[in-house]
PDB file of N, CA and C in Angstrom:
ATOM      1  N   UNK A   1      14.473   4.785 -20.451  1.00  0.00           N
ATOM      2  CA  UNK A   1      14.698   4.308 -19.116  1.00  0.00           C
ATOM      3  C   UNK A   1      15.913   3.401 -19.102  1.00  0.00           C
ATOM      4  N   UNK A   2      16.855   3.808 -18.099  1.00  0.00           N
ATOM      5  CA  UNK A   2      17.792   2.697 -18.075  1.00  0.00           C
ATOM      6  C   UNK A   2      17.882   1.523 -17.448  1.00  0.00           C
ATOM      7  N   UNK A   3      17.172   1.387 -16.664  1.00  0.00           N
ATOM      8  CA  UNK A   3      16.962  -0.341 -16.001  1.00  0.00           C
ATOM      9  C   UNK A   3      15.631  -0.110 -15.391  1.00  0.00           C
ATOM     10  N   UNK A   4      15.507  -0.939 -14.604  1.00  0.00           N
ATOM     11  CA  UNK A   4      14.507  -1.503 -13.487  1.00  0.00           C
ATOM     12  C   UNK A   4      13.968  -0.421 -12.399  1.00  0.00           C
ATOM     13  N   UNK A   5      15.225  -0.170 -12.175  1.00  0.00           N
ATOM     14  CA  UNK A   5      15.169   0.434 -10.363  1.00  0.00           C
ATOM     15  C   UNK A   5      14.142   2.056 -10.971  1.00  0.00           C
ATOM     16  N   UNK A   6      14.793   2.211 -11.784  1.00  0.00           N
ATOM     17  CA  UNK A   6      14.602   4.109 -12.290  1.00  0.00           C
ATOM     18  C   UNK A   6      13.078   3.614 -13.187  1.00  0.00           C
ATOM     19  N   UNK A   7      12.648   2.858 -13.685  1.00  0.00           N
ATOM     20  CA  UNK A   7      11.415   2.904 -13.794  1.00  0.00           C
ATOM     21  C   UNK A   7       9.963   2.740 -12.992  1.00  0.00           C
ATOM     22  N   UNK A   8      10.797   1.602 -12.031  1.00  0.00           N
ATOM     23  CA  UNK A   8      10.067   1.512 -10.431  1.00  0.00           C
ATOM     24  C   UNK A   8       9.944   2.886  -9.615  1.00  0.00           C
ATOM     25  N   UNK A   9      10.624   3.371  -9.749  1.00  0.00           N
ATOM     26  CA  UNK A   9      10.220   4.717  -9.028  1.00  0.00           C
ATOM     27  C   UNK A   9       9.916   5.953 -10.074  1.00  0.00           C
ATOM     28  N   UNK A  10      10.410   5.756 -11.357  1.00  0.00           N
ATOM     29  CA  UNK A  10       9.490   6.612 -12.018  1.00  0.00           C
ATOM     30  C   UNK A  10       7.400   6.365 -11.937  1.00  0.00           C
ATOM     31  N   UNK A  11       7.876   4.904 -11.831  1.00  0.00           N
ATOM     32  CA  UNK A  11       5.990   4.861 -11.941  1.00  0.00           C
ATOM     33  C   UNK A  11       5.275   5.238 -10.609  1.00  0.00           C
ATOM     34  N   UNK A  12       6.289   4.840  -9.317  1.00  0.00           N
ATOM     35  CA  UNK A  12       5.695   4.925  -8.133  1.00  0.00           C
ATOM     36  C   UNK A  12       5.584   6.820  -7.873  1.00  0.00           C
ATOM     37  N   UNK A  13       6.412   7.042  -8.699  1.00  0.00           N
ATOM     38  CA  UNK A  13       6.441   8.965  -8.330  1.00  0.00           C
ATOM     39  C   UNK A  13       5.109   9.661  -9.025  1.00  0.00           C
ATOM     40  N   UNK A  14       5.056   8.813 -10.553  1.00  0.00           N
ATOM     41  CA  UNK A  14       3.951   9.462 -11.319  1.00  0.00           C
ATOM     42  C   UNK A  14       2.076   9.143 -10.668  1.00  0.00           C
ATOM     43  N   UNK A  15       2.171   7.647  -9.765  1.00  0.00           N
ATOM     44  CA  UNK A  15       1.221   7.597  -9.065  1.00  0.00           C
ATOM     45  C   UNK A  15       0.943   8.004  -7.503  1.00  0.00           C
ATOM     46  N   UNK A  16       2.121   8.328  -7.335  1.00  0.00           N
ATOM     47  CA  UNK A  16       2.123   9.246  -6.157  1.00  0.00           C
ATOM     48  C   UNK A  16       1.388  10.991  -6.483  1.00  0.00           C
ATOM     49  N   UNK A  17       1.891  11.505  -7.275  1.00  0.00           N
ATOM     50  CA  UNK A  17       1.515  12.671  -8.248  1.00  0.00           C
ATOM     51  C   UNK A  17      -0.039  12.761  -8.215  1.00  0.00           C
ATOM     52  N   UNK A  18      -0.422  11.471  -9.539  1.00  0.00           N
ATOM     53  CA  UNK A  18      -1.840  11.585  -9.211  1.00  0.00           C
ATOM     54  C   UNK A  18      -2.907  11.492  -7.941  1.00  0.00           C
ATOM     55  N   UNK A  19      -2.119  10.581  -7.445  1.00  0.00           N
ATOM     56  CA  UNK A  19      -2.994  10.622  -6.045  1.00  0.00           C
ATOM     57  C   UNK A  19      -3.038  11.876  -5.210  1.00  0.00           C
ATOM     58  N   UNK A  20      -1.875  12.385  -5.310  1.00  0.00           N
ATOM     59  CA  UNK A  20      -2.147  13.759  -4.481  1.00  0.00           C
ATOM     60  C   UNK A  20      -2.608  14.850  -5.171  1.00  0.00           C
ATOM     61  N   UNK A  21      -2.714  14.929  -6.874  1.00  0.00           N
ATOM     62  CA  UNK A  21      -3.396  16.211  -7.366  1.00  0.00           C
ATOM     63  C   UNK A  21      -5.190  15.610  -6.932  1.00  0.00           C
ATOM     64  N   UNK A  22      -5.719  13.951  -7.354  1.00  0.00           N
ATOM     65  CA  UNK A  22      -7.212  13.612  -6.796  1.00  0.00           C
ATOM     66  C   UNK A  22      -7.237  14.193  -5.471  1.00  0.00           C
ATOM     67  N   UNK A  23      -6.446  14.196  -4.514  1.00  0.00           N
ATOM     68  CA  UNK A  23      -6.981  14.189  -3.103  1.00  0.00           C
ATOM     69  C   UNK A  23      -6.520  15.862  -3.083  1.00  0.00           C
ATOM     70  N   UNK A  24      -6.303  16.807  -3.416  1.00  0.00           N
ATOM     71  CA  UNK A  24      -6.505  18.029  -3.622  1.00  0.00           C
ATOM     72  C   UNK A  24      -7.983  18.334  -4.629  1.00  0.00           C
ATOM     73  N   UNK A  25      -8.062  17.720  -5.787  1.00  0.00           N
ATOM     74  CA  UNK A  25      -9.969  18.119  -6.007  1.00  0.00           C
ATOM     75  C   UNK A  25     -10.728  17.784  -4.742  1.00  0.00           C
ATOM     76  N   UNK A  26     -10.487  16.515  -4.313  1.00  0.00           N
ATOM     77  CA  UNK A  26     -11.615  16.039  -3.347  1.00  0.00           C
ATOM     78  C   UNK A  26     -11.372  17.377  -2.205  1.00  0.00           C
ATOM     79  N   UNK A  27     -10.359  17.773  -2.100  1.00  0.00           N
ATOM     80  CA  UNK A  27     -10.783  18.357  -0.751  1.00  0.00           C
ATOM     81  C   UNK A  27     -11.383  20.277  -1.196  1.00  0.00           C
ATOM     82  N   UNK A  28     -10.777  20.300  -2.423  1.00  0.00           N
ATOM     83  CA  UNK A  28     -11.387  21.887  -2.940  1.00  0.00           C
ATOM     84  C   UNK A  28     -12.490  21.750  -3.656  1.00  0.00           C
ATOM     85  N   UNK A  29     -12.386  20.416  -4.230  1.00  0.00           N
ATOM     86  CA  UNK A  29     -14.229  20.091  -5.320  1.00  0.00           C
ATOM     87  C   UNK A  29     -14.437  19.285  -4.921  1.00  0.00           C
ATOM     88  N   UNK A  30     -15.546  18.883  -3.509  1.00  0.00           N
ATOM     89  CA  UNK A  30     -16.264  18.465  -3.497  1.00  0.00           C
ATOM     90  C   UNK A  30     -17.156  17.010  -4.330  1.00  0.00           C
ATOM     91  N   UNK A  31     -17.555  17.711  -4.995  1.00  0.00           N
ATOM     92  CA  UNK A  31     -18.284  17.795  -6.264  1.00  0.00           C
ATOM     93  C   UNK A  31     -17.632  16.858  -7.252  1.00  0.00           C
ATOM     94  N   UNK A  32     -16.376  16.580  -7.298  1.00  0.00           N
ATOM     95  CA  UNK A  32     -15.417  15.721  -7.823  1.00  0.00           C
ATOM     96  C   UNK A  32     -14.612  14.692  -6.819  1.00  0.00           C
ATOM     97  N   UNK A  33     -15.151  14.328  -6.152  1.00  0.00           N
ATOM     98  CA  UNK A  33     -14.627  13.224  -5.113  1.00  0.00           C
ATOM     99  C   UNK A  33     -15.092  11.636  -6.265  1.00  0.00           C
ATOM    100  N   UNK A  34     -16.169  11.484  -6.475  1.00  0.00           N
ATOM    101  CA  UNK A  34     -16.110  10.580  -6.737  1.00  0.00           C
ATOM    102  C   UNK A  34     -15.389  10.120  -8.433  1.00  0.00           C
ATOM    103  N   UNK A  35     -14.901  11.311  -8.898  1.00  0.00           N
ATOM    104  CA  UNK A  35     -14.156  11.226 -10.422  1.00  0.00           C
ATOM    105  C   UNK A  35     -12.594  10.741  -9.790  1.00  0.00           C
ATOM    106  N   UNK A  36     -12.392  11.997  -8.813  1.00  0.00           N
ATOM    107  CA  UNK A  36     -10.976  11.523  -8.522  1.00  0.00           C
ATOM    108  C   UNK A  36     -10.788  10.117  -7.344  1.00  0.00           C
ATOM    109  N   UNK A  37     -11.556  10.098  -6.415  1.00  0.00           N
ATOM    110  CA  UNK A  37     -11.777   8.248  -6.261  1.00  0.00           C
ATOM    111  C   UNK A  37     -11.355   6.986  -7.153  1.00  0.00           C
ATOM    112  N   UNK A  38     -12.093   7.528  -8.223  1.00  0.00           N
ATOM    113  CA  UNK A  38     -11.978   6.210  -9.914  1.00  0.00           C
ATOM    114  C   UNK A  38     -10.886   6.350 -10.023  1.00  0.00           C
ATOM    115  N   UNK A  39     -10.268   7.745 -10.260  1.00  0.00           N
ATOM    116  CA  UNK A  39      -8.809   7.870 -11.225  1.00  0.00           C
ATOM    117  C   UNK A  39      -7.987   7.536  -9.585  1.00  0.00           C
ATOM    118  N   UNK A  40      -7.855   7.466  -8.623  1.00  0.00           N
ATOM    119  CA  UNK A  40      -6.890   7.225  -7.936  1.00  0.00           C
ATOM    120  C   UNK A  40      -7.016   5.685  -8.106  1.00  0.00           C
ATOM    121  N   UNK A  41      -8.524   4.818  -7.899  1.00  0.00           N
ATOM    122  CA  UNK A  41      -8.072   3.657  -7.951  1.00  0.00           C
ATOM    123  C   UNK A  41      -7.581   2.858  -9.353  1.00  0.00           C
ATOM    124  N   UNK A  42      -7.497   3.810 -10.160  1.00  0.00           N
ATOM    125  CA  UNK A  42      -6.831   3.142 -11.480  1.00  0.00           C
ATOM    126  C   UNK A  42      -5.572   3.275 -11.204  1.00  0.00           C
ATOM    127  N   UNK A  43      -5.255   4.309 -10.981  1.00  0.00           N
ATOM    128  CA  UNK A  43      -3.866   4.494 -10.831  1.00  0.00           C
ATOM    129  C   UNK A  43      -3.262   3.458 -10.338  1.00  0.00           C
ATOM    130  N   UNK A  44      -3.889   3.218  -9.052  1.00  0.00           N
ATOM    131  CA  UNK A  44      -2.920   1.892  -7.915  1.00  0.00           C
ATOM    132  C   UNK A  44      -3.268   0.384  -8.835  1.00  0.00           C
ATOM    133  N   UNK A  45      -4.241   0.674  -9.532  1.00  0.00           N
ATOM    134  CA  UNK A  45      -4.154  -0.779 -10.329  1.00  0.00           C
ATOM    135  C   UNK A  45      -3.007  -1.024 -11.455  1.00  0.00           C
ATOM    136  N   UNK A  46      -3.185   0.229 -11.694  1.00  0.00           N
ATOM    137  CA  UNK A  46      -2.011   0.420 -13.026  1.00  0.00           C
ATOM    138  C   UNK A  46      -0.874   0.366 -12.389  1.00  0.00           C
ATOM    139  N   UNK A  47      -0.550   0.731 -11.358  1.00  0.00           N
ATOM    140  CA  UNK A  47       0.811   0.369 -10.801  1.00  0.00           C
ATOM    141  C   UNK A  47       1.118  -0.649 -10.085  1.00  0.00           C
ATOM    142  N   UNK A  48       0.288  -1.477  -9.672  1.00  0.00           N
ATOM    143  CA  UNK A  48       0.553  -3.010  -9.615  1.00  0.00           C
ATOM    144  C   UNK A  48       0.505  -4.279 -10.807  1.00  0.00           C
ATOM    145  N   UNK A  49      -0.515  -3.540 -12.023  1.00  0.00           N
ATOM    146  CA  UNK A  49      -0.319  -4.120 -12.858  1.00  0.00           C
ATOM    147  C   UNK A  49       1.354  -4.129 -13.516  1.00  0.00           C
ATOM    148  N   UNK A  50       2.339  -2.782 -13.651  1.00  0.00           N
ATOM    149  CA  UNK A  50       3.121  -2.707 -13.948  1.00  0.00           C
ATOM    150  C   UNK A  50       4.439  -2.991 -13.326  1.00  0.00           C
ATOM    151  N   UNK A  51       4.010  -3.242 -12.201  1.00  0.00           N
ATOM    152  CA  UNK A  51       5.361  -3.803 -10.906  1.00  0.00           C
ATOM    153  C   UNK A  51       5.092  -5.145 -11.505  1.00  0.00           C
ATOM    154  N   UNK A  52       4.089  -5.697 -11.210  1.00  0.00           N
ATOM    155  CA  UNK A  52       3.988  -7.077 -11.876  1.00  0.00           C
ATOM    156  C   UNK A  52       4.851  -7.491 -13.091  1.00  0.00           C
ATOM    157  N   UNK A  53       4.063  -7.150 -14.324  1.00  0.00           N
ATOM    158  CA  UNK A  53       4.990  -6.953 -15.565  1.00  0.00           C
ATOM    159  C   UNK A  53       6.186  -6.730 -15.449  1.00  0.00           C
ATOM    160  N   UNK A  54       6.353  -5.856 -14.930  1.00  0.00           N
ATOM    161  CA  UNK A  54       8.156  -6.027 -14.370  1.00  0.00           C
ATOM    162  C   UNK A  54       8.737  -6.980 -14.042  1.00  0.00           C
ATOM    163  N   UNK A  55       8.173  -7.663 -13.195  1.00  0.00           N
ATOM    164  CA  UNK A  55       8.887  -8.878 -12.465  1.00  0.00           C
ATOM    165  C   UNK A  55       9.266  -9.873 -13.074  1.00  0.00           C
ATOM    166  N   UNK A  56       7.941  -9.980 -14.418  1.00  0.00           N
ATOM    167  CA  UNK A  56       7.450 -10.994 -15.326  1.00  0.00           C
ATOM    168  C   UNK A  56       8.516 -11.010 -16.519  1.00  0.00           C
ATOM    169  N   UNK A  57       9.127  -9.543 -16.893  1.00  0.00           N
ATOM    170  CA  UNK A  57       9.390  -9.300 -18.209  1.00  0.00           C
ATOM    171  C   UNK A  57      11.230 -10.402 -18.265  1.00  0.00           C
ATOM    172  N   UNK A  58      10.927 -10.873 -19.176  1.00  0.00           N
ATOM    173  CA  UNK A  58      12.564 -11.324 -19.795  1.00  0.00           C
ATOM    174  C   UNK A  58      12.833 -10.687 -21.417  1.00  0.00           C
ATOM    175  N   UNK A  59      13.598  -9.773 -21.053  1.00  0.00           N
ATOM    176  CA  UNK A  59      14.379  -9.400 -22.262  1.00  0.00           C
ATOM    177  C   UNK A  59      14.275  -7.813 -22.179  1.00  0.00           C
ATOM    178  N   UNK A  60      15.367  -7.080 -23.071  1.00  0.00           N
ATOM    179  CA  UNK A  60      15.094  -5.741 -23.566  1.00  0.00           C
ATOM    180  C   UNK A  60      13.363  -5.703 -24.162  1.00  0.00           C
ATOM    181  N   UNK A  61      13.083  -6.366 -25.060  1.00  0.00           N
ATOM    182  CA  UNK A  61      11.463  -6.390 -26.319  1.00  0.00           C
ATOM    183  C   UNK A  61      10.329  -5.962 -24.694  1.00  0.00           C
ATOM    184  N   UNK A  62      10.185  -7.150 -24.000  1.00  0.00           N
ATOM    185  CA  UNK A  62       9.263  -6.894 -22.378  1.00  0.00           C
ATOM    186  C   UNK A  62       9.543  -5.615 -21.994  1.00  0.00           C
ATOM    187  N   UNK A  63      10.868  -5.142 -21.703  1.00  0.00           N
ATOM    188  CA  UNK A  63      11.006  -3.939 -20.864  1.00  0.00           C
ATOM    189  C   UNK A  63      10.870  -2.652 -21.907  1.00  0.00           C
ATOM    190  N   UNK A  64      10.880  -2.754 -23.150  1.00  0.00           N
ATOM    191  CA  UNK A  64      10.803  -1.542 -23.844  1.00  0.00           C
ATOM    192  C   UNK A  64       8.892  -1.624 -23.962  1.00  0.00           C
ATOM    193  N   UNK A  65       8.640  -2.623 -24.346  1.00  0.00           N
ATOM    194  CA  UNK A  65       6.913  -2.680 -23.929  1.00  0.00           C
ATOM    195  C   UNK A  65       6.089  -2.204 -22.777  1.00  0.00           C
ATOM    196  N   UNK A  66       6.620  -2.174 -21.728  1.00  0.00           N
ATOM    197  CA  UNK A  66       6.675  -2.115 -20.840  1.00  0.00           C
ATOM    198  C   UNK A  66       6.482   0.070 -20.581  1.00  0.00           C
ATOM    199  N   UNK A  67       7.613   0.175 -20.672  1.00  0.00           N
ATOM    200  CA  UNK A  67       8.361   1.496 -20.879  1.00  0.00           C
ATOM    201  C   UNK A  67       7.400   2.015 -21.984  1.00  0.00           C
ATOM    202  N   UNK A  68       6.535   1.714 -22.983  1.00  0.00           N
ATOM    203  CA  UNK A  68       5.998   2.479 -23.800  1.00  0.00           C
ATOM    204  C   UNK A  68       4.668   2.337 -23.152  1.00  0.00           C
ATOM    205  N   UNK A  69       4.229   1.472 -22.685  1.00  0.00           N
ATOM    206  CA  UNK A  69       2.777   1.467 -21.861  1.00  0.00           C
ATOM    207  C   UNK A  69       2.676   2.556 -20.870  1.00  0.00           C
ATOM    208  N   UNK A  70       3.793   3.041 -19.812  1.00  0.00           N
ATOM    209  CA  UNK A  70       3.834   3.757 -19.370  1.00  0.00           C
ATOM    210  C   UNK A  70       3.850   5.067 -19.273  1.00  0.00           C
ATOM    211  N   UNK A  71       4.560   5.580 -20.501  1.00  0.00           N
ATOM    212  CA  UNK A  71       4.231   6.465 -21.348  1.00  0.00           C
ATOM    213  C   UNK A  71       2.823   6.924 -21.700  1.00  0.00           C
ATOM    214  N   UNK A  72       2.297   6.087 -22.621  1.00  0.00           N
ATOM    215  CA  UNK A  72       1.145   6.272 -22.992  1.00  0.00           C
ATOM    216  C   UNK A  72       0.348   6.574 -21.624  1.00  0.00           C
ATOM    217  N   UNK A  73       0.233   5.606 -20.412  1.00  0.00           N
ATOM    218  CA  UNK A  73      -0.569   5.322 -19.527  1.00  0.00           C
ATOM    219  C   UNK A  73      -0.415   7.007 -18.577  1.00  0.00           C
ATOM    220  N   UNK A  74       0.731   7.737 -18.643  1.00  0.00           N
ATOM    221  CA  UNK A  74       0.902   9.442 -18.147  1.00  0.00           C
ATOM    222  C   UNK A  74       0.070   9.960 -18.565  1.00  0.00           C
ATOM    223  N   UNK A  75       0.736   9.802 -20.127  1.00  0.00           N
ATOM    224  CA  UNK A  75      -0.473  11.370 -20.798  1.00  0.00           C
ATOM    225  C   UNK A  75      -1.494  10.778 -20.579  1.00  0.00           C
ATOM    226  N   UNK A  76      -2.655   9.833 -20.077  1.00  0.00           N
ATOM    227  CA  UNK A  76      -3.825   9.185 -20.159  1.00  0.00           C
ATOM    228  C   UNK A  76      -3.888  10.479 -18.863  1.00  0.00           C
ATOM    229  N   UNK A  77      -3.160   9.918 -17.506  1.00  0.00           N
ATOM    230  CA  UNK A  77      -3.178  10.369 -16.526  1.00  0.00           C
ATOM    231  C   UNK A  77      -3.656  11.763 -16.185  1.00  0.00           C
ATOM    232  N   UNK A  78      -2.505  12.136 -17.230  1.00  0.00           N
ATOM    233  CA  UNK A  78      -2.399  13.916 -17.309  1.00  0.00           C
ATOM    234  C   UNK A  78      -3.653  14.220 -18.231  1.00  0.00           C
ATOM    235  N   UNK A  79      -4.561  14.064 -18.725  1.00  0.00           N
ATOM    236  CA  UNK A  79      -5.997  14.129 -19.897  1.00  0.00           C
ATOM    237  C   UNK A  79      -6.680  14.469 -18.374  1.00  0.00           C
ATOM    238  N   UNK A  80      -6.806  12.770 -17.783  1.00  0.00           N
ATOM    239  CA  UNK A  80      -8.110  12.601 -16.715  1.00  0.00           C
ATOM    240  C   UNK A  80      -7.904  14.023 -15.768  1.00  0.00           C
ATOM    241  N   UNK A  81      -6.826  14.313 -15.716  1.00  0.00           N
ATOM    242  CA  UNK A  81      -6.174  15.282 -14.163  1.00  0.00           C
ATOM    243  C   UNK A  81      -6.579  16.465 -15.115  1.00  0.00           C
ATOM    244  N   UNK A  82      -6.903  16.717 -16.118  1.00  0.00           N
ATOM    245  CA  UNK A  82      -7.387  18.219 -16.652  1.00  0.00           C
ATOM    246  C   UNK A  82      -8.463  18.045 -16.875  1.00  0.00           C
ATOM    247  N   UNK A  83      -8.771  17.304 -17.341  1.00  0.00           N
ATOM    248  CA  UNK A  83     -10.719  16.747 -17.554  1.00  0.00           C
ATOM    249  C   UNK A  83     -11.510  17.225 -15.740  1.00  0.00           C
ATOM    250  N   UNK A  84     -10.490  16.899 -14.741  1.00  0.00           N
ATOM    251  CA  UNK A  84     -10.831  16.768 -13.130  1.00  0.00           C
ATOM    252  C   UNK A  84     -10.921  18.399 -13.319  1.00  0.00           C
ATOM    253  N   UNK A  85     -10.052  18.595 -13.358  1.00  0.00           N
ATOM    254  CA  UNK A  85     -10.131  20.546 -13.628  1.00  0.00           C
ATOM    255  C   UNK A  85     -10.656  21.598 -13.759  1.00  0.00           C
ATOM    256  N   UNK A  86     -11.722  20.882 -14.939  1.00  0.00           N
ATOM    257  CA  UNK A  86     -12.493  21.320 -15.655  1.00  0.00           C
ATOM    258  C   UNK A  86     -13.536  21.913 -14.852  1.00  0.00           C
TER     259      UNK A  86
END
């Protein structure tokens, strides 16, 4: 990631993403409303937790921490969104 701006909207795009693949189960599965409910409200936590951290971070060490949490915190994303699938 090269600064600030391009990770702010990388995270806001990747929780935009999830929210709209949950609110596509809820409306074709039923049956999965309340899985994709949880995972949407993690999502918006995780992305205020990480706007936060942002704001917070001083230095390259914060923002590469930062940048690897996020990472990790996708493929988490992308697991739950195939687990929903299932």
């Amino acid at each position: 990631m090269a600064n600030k701006r391009i990770l702010k909207r990388n995270i806001n795009e990747m929780v935009f993403d999830v929210v709209e693949e949950c609110f596509f189960f809820e409306m074709t599965a039923p049956e999965k409303a309340a899985n994709s409910a949880k995972l949407i409200d993690e999502a918006a936590d995780f992305q205020d937790e990480m706007l936060s951290k942002m704001n917070q971070a001083k230095g390259k060490a914060a923002f590469r921490a930062i940048v690897q949490e996020v990472e990790a915190k996708a493929n988490y994303f992308v697991e739950a969104l195939n687990a929903l699938n299932k």
